[in-house]
N, C-alpha and C. Protein backbone atom coordinates (compact mmCIF):
# COMPACT_ATOMS: atom_id res chain seq x y z
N UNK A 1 36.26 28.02 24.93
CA UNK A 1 36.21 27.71 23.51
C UNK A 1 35.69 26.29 23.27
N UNK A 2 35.91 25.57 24.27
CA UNK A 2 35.75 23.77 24.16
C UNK A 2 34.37 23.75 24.28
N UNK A 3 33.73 24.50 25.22
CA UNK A 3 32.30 24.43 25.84
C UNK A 3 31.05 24.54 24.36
N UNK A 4 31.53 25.99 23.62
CA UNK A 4 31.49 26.55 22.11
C UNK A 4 31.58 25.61 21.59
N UNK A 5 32.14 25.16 21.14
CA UNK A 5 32.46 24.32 19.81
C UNK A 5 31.60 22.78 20.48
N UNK A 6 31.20 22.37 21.64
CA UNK A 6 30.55 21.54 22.24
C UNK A 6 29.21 21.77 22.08
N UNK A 7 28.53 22.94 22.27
CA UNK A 7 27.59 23.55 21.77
C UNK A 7 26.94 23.58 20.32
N UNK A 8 27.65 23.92 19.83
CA UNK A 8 27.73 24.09 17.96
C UNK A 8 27.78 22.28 17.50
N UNK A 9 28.66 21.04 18.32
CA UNK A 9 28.47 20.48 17.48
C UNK A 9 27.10 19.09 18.16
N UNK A 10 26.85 19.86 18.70
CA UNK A 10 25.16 19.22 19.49
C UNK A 10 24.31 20.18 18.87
N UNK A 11 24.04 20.83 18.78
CA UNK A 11 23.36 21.42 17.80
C UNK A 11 23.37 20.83 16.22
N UNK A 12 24.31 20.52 16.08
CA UNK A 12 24.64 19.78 14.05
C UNK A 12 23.91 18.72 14.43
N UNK A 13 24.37 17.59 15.39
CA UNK A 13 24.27 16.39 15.53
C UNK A 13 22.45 16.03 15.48
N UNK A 14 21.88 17.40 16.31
CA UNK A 14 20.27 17.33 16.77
C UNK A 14 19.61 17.59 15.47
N UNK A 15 20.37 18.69 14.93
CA UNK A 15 19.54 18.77 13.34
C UNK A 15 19.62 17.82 12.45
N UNK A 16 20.74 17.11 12.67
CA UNK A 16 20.25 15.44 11.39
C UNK A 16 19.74 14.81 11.97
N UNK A 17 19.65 14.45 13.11
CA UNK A 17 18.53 13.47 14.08
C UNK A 17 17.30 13.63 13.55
N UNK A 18 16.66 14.99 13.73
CA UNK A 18 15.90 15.79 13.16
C UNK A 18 15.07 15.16 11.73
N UNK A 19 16.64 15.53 10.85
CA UNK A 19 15.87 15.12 9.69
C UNK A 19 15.61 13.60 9.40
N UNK A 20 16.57 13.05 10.09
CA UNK A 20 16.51 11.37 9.98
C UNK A 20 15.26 10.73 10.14
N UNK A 21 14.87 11.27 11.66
CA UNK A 21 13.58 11.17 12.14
C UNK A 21 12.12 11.53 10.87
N UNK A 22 12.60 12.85 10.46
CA UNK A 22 11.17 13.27 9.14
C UNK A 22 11.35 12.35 8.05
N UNK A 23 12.52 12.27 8.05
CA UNK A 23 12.73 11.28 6.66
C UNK A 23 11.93 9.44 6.79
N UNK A 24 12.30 9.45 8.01
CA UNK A 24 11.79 7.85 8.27
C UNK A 24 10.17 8.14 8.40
N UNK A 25 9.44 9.07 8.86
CA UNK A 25 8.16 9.18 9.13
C UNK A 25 7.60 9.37 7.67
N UNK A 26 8.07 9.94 6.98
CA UNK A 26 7.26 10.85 5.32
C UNK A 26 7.63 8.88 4.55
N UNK A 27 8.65 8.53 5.05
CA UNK A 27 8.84 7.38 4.54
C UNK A 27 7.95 6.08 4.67
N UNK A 28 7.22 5.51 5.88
CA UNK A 28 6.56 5.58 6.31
C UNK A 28 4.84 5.32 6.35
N UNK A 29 4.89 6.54 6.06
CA UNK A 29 3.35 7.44 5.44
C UNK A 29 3.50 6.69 3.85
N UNK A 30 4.17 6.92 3.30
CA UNK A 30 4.37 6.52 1.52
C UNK A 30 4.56 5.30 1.73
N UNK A 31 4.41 4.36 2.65
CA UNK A 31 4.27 2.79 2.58
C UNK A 31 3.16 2.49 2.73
N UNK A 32 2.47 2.87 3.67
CA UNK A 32 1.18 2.79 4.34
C UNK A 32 0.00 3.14 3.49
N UNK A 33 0.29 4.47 2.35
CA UNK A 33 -0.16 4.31 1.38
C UNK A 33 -0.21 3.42 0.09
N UNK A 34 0.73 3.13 0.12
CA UNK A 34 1.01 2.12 -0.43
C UNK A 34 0.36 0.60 -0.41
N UNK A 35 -0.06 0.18 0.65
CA UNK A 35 -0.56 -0.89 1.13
C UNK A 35 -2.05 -0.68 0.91
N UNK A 36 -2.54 0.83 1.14
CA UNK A 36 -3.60 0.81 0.69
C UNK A 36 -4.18 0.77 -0.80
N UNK A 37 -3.27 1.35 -1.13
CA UNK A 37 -3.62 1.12 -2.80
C UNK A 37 -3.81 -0.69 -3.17
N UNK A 38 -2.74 -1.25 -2.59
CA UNK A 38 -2.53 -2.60 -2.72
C UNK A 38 -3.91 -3.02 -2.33
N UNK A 39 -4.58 -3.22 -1.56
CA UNK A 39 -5.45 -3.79 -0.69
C UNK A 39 -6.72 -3.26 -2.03
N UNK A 40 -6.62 -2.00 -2.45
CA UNK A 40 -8.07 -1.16 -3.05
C UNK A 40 -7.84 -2.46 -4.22
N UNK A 41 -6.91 -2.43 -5.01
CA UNK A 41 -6.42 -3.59 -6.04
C UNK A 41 -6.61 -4.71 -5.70
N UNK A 42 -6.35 -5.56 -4.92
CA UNK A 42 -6.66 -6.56 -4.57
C UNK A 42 -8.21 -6.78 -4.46
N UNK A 43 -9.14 -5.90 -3.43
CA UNK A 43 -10.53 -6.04 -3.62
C UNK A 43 -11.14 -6.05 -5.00
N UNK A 44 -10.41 -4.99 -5.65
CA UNK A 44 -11.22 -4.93 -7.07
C UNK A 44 -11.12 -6.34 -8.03
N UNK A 45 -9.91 -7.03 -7.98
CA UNK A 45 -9.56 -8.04 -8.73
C UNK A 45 -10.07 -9.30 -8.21
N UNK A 46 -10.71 -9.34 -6.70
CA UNK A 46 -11.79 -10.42 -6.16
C UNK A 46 -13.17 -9.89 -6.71
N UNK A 47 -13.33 -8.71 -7.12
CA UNK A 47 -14.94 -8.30 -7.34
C UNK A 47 -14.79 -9.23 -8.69
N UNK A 48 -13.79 -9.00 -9.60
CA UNK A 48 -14.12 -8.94 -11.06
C UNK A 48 -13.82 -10.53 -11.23
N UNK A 49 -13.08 -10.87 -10.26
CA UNK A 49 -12.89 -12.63 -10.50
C UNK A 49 -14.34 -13.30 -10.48
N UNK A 50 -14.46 -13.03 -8.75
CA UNK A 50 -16.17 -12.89 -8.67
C UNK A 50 -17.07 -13.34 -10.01
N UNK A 51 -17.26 -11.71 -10.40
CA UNK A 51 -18.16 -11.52 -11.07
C UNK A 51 -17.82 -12.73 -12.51
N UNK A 52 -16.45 -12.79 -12.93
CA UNK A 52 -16.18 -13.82 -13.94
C UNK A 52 -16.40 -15.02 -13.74
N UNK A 53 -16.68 -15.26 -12.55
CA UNK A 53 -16.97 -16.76 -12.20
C UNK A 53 -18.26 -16.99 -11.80
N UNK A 54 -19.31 -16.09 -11.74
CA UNK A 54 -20.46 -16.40 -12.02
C UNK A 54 -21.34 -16.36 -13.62
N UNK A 55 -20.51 -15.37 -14.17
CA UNK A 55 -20.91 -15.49 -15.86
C UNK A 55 -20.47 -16.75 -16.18
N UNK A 56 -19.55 -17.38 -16.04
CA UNK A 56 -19.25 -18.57 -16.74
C UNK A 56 -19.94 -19.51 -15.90
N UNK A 57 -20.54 -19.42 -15.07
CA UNK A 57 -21.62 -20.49 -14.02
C UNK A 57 -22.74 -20.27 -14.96
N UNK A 58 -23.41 -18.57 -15.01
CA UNK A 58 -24.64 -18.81 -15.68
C UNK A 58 -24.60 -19.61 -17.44
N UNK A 59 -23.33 -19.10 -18.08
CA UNK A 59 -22.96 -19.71 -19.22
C UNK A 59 -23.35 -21.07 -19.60
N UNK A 60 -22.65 -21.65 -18.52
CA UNK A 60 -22.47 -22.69 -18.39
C UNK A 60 -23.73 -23.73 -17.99
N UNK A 61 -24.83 -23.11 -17.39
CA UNK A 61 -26.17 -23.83 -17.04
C UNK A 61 -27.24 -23.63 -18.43
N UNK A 62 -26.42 -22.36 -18.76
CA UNK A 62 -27.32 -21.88 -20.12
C UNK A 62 -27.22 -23.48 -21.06
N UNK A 63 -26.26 -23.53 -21.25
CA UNK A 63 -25.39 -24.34 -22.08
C UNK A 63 -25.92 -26.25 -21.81
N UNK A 64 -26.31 -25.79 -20.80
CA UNK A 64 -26.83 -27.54 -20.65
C UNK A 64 -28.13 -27.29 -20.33
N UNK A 65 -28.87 -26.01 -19.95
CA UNK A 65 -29.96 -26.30 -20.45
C UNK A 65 -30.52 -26.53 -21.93
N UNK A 66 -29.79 -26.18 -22.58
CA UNK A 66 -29.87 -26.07 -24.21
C UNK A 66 -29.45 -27.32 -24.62
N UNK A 67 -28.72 -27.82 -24.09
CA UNK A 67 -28.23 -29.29 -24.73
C UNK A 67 -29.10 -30.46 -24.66
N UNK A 68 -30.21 -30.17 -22.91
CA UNK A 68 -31.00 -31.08 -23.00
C UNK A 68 -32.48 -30.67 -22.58
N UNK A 69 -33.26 -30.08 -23.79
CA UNK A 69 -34.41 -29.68 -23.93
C UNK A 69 -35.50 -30.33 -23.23
């Protein structure tokens, strides 16, 4: 009966291991995505800084070429 019930509760113990294990991996995965999104955001907000900091360069040459004809 001891052997049984030794059986049965290694068996319980392996199936939450189990899920512990899927849970930390799916967990994980949804960080990693995560970071990528971060990173896609981050590039985009250097493109557009970028790009804002050369309009106000050309602006800005516009602006003194005009001032001194």
């Amino acid at each position: 009966m001891h052997r049984y019930t030794a059986i049965c509760l290694l068996f319980c113990l392996s199936g939450c291991g189990l899920d512990v294990a899927s849970s930390a991996a799916t967990g994980a995965a949804t960080k990693a995505e995560e970071i990528k999104q971060a990173e896609k955001t981050k590039e985009q907000f250097q493109q557009r800084l970028e790009a804002a900091t050369q309009a106000a360069q050309q602006q800005q040459q516009e602006a003194e070429k005009a001032a001194n004809p």
